[in-house]
Protein backbone atom coordinates (compact mmCIF):
# COMPACT_ATOMS: atom_id res chain seq x y z
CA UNK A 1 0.00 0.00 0.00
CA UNK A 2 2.57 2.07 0.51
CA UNK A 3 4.74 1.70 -2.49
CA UNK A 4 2.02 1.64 -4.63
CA UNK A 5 1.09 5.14 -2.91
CA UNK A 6 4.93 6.21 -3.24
CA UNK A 7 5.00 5.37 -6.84
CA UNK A 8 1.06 6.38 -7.87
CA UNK A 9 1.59 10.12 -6.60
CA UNK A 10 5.30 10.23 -7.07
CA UNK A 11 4.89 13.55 -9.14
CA UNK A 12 2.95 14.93 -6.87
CA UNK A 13 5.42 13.85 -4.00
CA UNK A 14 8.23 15.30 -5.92
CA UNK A 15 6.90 18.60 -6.10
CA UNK A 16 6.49 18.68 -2.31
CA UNK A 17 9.96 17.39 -2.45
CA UNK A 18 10.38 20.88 -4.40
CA UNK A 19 8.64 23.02 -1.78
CA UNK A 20 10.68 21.80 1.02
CA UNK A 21 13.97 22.13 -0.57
CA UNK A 22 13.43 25.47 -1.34
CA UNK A 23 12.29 26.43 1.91
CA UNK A 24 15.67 25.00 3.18
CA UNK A 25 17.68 26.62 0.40
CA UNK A 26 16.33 30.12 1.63
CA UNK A 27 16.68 29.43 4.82
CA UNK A 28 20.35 28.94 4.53
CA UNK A 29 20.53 32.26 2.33
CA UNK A 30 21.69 30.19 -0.94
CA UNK A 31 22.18 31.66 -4.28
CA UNK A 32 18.49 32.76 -5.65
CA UNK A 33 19.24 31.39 -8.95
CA UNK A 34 19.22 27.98 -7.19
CA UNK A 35 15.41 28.55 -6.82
CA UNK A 36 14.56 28.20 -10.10
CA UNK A 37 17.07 25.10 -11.29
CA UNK A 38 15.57 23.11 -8.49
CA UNK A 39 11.98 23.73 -9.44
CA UNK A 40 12.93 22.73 -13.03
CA UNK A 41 14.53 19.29 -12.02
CA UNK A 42 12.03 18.66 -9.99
CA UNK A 43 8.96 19.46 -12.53
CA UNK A 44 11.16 17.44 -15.45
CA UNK A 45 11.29 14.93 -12.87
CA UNK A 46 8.24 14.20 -12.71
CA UNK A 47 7.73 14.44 -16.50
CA UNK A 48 9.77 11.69 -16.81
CA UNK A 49 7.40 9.51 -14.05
CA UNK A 50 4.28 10.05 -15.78
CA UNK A 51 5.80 9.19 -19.09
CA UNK A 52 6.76 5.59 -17.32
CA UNK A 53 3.05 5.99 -15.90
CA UNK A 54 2.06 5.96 -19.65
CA UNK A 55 4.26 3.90 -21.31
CA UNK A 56 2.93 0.63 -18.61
CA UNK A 57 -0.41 1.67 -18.88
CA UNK A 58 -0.08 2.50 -14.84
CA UNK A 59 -3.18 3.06 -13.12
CA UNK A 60 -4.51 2.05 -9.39
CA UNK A 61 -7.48 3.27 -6.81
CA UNK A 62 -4.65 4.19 -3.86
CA UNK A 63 -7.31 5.18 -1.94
CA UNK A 64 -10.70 3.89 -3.20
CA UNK A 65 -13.04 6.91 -3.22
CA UNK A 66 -10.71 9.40 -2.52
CA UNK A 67 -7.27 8.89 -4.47
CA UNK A 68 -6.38 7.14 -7.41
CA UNK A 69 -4.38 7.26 -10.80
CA UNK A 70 -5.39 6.26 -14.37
CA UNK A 71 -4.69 7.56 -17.52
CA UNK A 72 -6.63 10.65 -17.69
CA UNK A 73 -4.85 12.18 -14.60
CA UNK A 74 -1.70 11.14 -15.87
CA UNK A 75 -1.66 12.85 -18.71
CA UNK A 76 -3.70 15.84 -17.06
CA UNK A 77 -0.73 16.11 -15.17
CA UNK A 78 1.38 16.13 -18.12
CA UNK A 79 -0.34 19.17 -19.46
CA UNK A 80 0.04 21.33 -16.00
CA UNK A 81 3.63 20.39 -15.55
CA UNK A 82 4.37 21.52 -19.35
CA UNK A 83 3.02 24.29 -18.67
CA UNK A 84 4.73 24.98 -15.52
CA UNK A 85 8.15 24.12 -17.32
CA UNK A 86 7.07 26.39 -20.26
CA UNK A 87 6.91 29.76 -17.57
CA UNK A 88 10.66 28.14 -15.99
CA UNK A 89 12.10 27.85 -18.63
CA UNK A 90 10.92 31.46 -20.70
CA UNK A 91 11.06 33.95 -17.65
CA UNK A 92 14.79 33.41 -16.61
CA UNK A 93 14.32 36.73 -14.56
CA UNK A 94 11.79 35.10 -12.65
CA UNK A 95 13.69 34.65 -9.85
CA UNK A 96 13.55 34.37 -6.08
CA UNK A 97 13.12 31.37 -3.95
CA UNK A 98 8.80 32.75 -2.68
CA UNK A 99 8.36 32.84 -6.28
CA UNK A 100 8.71 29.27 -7.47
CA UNK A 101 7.48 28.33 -4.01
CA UNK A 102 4.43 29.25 -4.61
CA UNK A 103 4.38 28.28 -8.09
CA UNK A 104 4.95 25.03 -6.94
CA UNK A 105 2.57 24.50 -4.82
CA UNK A 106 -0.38 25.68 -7.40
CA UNK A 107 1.21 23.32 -9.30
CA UNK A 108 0.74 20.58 -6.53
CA UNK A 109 -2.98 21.53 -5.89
CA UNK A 110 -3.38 21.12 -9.72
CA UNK A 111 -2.12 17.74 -9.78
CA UNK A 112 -3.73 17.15 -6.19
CA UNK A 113 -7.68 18.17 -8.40
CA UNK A 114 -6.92 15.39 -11.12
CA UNK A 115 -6.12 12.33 -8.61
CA UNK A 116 -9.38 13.20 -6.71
CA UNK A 117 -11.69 10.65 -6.47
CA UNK A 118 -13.84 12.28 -3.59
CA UNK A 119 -14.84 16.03 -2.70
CA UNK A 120 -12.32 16.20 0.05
CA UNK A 121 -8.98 15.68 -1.80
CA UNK A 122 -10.81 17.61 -4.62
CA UNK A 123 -11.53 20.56 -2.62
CA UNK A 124 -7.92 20.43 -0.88
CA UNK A 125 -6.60 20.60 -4.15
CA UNK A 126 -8.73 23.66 -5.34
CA UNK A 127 -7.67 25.98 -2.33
CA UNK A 128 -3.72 25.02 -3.08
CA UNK A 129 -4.65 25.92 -6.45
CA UNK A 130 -5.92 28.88 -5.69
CA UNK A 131 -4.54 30.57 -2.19
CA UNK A 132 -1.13 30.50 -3.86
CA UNK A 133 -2.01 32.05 -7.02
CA UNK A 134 -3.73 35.16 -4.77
CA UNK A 135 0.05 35.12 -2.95
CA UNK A 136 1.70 35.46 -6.42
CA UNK A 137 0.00 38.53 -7.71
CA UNK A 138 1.32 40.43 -5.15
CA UNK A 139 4.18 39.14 -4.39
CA UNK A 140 7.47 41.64 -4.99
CA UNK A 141 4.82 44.20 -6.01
CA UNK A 142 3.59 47.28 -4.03
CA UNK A 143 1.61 48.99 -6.26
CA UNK A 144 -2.24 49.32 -5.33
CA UNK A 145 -3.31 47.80 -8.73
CA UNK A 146 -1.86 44.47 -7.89
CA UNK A 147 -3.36 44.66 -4.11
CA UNK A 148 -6.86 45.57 -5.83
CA UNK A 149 -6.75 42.65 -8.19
CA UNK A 150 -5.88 40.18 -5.66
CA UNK A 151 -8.32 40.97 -3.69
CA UNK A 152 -10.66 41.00 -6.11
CA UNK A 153 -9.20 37.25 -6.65
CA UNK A 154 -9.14 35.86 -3.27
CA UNK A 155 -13.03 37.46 -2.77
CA UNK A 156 -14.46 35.84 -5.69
CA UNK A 157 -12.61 33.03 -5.57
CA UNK A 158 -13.79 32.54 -1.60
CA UNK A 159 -17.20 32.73 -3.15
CA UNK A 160 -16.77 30.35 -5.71
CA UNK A 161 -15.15 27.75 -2.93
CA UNK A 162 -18.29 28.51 -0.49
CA UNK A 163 -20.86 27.96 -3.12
CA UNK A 164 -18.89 24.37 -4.29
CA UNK A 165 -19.03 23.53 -0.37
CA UNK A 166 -22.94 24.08 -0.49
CA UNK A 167 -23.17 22.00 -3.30
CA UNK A 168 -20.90 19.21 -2.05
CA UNK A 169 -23.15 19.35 1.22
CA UNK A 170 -26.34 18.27 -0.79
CA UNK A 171 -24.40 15.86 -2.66
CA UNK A 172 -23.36 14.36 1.00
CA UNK A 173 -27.03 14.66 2.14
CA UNK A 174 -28.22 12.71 -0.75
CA UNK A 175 -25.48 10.00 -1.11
CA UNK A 176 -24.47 10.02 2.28
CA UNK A 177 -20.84 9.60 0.81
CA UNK A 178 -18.11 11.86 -0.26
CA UNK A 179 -17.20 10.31 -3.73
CA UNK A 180 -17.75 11.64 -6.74
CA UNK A 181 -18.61 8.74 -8.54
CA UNK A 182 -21.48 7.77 -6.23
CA UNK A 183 -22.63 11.73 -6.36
CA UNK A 184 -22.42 11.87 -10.76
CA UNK A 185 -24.21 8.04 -10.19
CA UNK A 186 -27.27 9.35 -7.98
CA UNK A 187 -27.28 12.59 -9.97
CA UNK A 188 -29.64 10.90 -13.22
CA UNK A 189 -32.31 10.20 -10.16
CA UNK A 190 -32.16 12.75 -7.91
CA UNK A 191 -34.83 14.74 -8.16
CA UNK A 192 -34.43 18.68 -7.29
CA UNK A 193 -31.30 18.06 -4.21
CA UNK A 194 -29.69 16.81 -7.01
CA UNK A 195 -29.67 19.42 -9.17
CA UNK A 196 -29.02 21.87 -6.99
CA UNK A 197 -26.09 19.83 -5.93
CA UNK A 198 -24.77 19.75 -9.20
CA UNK A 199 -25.85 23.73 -10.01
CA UNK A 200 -23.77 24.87 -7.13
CA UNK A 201 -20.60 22.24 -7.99
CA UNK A 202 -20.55 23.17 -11.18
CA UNK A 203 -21.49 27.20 -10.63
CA UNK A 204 -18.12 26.92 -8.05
CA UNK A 205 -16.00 25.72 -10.90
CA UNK A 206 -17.03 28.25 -13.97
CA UNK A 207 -16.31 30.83 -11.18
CA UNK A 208 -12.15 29.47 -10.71
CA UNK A 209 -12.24 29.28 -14.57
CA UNK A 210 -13.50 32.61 -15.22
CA UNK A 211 -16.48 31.68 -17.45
CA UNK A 212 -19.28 34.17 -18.17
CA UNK A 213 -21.25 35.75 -16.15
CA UNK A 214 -18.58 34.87 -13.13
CA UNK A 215 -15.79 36.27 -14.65
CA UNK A 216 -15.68 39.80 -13.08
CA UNK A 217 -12.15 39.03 -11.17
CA UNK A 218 -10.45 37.99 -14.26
CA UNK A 219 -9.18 41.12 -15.92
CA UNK A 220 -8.30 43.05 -13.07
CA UNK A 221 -6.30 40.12 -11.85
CA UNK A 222 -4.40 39.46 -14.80
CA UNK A 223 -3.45 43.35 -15.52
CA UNK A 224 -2.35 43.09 -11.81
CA UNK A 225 0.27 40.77 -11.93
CA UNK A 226 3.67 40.57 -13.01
CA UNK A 227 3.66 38.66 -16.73
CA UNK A 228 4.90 35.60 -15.54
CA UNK A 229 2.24 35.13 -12.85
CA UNK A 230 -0.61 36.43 -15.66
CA UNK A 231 1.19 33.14 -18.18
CA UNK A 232 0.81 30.77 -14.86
CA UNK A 233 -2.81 31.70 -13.99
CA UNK A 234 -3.75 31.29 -17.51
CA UNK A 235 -2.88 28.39 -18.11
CA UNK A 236 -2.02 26.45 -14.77
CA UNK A 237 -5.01 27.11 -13.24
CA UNK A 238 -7.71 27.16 -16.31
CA UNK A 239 -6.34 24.23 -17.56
CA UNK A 240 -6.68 22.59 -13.52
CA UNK A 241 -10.24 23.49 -13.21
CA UNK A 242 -11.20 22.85 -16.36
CA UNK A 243 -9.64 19.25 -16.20
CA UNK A 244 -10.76 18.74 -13.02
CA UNK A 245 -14.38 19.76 -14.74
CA UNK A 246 -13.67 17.39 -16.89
CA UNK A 247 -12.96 14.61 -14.24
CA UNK A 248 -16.21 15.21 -12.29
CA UNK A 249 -18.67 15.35 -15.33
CA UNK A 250 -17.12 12.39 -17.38
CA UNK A 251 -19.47 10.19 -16.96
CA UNK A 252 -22.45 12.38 -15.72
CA UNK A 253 -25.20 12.60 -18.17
CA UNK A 254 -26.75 16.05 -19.12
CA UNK A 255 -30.62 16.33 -18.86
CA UNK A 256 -32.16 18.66 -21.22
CA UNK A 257 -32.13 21.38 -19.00
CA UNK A 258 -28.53 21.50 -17.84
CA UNK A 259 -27.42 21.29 -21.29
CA UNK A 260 -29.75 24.48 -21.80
CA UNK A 261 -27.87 26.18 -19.22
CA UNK A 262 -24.35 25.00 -20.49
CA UNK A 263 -25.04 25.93 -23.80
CA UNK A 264 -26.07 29.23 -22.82
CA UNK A 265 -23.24 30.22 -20.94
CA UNK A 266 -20.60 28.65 -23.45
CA UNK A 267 -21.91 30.84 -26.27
CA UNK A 268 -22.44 33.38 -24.28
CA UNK A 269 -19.22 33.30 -22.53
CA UNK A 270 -17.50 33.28 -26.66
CA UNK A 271 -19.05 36.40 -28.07
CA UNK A 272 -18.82 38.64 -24.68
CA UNK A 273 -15.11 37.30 -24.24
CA UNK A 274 -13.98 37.88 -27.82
CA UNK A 275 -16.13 41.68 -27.96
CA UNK A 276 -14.87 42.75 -24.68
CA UNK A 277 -11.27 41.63 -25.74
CA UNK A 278 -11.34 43.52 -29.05
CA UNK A 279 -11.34 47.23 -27.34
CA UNK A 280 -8.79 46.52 -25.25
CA UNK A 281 -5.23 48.26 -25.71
CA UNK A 282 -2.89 46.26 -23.10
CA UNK A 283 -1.88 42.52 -23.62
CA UNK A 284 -2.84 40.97 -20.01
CA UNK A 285 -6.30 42.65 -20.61
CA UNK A 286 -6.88 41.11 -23.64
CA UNK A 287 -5.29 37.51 -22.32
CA UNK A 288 -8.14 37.98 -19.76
CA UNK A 289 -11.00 38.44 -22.18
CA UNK A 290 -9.21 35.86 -24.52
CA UNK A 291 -9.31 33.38 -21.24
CA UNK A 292 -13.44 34.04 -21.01
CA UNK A 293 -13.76 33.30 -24.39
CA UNK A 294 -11.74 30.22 -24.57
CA UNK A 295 -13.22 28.62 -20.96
CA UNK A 296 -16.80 29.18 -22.89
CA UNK A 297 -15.13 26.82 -25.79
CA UNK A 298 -13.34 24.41 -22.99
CA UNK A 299 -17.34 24.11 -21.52
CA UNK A 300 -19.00 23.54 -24.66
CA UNK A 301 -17.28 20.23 -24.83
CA UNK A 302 -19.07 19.19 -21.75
CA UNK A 303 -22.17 19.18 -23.92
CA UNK A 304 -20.92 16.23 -26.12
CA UNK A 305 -22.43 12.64 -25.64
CA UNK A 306 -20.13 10.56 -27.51
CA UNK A 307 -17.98 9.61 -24.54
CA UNK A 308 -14.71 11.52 -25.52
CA UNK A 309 -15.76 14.66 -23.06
CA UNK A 310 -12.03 13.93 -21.44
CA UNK A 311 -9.94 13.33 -24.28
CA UNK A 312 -11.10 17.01 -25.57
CA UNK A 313 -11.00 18.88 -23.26
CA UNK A 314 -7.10 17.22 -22.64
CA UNK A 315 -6.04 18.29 -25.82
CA UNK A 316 -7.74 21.70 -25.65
CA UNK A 317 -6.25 22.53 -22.06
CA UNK A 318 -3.22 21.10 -23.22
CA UNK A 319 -3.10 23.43 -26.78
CA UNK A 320 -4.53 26.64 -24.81
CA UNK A 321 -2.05 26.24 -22.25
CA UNK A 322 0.93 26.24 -23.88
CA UNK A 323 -0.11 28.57 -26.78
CA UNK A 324 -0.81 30.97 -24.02
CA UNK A 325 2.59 30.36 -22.51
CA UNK A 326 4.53 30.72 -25.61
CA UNK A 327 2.20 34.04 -26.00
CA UNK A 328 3.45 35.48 -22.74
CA UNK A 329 7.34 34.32 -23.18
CA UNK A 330 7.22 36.19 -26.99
CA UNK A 331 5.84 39.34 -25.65
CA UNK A 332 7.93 39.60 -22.51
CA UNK A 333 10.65 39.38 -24.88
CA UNK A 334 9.66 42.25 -26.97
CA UNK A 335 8.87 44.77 -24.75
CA UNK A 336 11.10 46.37 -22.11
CA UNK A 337 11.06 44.87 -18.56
CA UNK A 338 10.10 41.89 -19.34
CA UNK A 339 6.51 42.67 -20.60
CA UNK A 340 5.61 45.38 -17.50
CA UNK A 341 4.87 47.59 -19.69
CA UNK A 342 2.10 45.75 -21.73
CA UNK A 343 0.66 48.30 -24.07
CA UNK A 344 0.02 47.47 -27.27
CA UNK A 345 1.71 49.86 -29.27
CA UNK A 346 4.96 48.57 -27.96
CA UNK A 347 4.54 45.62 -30.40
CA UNK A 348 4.69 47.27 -33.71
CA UNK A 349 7.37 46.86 -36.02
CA UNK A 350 8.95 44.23 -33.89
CA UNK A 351 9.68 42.01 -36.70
CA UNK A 352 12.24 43.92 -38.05
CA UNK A 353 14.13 44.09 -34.68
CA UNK A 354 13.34 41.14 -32.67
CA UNK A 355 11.80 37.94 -35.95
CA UNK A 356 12.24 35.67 -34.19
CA UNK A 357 10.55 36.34 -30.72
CA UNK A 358 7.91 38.08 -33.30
CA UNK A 359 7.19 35.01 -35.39
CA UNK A 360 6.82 33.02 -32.18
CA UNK A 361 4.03 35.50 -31.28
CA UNK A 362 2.42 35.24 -34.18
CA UNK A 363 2.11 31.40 -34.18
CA UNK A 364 0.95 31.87 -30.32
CA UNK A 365 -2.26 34.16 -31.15
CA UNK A 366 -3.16 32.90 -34.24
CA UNK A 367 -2.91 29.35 -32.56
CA UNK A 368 -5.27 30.80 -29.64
CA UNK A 369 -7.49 31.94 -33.06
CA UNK A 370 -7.90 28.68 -33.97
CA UNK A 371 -6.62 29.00 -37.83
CA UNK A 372 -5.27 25.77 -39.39
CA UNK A 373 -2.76 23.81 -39.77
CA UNK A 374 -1.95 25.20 -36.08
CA UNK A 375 -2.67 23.26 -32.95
CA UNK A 376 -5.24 25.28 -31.73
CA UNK A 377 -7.69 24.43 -34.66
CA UNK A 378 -7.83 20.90 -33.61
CA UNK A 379 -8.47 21.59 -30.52
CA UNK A 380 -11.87 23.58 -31.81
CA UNK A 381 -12.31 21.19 -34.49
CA UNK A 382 -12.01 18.02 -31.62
CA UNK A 383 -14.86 19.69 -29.77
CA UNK A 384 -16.87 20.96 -32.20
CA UNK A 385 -17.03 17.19 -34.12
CA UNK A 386 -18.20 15.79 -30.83
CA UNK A 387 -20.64 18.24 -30.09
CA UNK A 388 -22.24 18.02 -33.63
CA UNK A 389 -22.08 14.43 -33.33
CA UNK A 390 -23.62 14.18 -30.26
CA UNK A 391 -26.97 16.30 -31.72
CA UNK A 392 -26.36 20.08 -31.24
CA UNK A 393 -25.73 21.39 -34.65
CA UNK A 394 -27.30 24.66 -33.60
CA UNK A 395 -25.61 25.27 -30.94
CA UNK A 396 -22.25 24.49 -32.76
CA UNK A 397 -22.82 26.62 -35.37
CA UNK A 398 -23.63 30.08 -33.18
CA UNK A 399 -20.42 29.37 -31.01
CA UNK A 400 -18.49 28.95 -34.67
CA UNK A 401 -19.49 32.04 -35.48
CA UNK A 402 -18.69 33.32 -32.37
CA UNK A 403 -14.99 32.32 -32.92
CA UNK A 404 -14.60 34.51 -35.79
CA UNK A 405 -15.24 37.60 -33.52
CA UNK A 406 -11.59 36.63 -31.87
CA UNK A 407 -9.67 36.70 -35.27
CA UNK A 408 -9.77 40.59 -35.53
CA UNK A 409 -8.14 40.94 -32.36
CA UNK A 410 -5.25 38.45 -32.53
CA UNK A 411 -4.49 39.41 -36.46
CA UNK A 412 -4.40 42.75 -34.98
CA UNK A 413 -1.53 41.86 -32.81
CA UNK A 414 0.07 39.86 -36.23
CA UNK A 415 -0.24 43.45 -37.92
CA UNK A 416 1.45 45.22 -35.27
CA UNK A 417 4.68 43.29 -35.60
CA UNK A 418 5.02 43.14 -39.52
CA UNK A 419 4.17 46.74 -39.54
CA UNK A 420 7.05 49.60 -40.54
CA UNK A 421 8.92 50.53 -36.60
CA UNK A 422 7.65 53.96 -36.00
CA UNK A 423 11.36 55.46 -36.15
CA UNK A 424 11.19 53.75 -39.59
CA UNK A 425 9.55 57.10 -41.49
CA UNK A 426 9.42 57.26 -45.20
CA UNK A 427 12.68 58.72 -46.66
CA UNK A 428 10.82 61.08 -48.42
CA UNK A 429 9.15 62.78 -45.38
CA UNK A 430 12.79 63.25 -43.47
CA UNK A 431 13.58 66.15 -46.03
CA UNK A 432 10.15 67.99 -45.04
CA UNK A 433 10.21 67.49 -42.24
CA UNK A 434 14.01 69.24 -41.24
CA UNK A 435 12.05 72.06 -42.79
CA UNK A 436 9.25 72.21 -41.13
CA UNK A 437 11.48 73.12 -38.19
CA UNK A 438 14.13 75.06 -40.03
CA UNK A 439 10.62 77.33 -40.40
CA UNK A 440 9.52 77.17 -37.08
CA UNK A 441 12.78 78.03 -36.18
CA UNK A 442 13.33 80.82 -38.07
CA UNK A 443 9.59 82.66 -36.93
């Protein structure tokens, strides 16, 4: 029992491992840039467990009702540690031993969400998700913006985990057990505790991943933090909850109201995230409008009946994650400090400076856009195909159309680089300009 525990959660074990060596490190005063090589050996570490996970076809109920592994987690794990790696391995100036601390342990309440068989491990892993993520925004910042937005954070999010706790209460009262799989079993019968149950679960989740209408902390939060921390909570925790969504509802069926309700929100949750995003002028802004629009796609795959609900929403976290990541790296590398300063404007021309770190962006937001042959059209086109399959043309084709409303704002970005640096002025206009002043000058 013990191995099997050992070797089951040996990821997760190893990022602990992580936390506490850190702690030690600082304690002692070490080198800072030790912070940051440790939590990369550690996360590649346990890369290298879940592949061996894989490759066997690993899977065992540690703790039946509570804790297990199987392949689904696995590779849910997978997807949060590449992303994890992704922000270690672009932000080398992310540095500082509270810093990948507490990245660490969102990390490990991540991983924590997708071995959760029951409410308690699940809702352990949530608030280590979460609490450190709060920490993060304003953590080596002093400005008031980054106080307001975390506290706009920690509020809503402290919302969201009271109104999963109500939920999880009814699901107790009705099952009389903890475990999910009893709770998503009883949930077809229930009756009206039932649905409340699963209302208030569910409402707890959209709220962590920022869907429509419970989205209000999102923007503010993002803008707040430092660029690194805006890359983790875009993709470390969406793809977490989502996955963990994912997890709860895979076998649950949808009753013709529910699936009213989810369709609703996913739709709406595409065009308002996608309008809102296309005034915006600064790049964590429109990250945090992009993130509502892409959570409504990420729920609009819990609509499909076909039985690959999981596998979708893998590959979508798993595309959206690291597009988002490469996004953030590209940016932070052309514009000074590291992406602080996260107008717009600082992007154009960039590809005649910087090609490189500007063709990466490119591929990053038109990826998020969903154009082909890039990753992040399968990931539309995987959800999409099961929903139609699965009976909901209609709805498919108003949130397709809804996706087009996000390809004016990430071309925009693409236009920005490839156009003429604003130093660059026509050769023609320098003469006219000298005098123009030798004018002025001379009145």
């Amino acid at each position: 029992m013990a191995n099997e525990f050992m070797y089951a959660f040996a990821p997760d074990l190893l990022l602990l491992g992580v936390i506490v060596v850190l702690m030690l490190l600082e304690m002692s005063r070490a080198d800072a840039r030790w912070a940051r090589v440790v939590f990369v050996v550690g996360a590649a570490t346990g890369l290298a467990v879940l592949a061996q996970q894989l490759t066997t076809g690993y899977a065992a109920d540690v703790v039946p009702g509570e804790l297990a592994t199987d392949r689904f987690a696995q590779l849910g794990k997978l997807v949060l540690l590449l992303c994890t790696l992704g922000v270690a391995v672009s932000f080398a100036a992310a540095r500082g031993y509270k810093f990948w601390l507490l990245a660490a342990a969102s990390t490990l309440g991540g991983m924590l969400m997708l071995g959760a068989e029951g409410f308690a491990p699940l809702f352990v892993g949530i608030e280590l998700l979460s609490l450190p993520a709060f920490a993060l925004i304003v953590q080596g910042q002093g400005q008031g913006a980054a106080a307001e937005g975390a506290f706009k954070y920690l509020v809503l999010s402290s919302v969201a985990s009271a109104v999963l706790l109500f939920g999880v209460s009814l699901a107790y009262g009705l099952t009389g057990t903890l475990s999910i799989a009893a709770w998503a079993h009883a949930f077809e019968h229930a009756g009206l505790q039932g649905q409340a149950a699963g209302l208030m679960v569910l409402s707890g989740l959209f709220l962590k991943a920022a869907v429509f209408p419970f989205h209000a902390w999102a923007p503010d939060a993002y803008a707040a933090a430092r660029l690194p921390v805006t890359a983790l909570m875009a993709s470390l925790v969406k793809a977490a909850v989502i996955l963990a969504l994912a997890r709860i509802v895979a076998g649950m069926p949808l009753d013709p109201a529910a699936g009213m309700v989810v369709t609703v929100l996913a739709i709406v949750s595409i065009v308002f995230g996608n309008l809102a995003a296309l005034g915006q002028t600064r790049f964590k802004r429109l990250l945090a409008y992009s993130s509502v629009a892409h959570a409504g796609y990420m729920i609009f795959a819990l609509l499909d009946g076909t039985g690959s609900r999981g596998s979708d929403l893998l590959w979508y976290a798993a595309f959206y994650g690291l597009a988002t990541v490469l996004a953030c790296a590209s940016f932070a590398a052309l514009c000074p400090g590291d992406g602080d300063d996260d107008d717009l404007r600082g992007l154009n021309g960039k590809f005649a400076t910087q090609p490189l770190a500007a063709t990466l962006l490119a591929v990053a937001v038109l990826s998020l856009a969903g154009l082909p042959p890039l990753p992040g059209f399968f990931a539309k086109l995987f959800v999409f195909k099961s929903v139609i399959a699965s009976g909901h043309l209609v709805p498919a084709v108003a949130a397709f159309v809804g996706s087009f409303l996000g390809l004016a704002y990430y071309t925009g970005i693409v236009m920005r680089l490839f156009q003429p640096a604003p130093s660059q002025a026509p050769a023609t206009e320098l003469p006219q300009a000298a005098a123009n002043a030798r004018q002025r000058a001379a009145v």
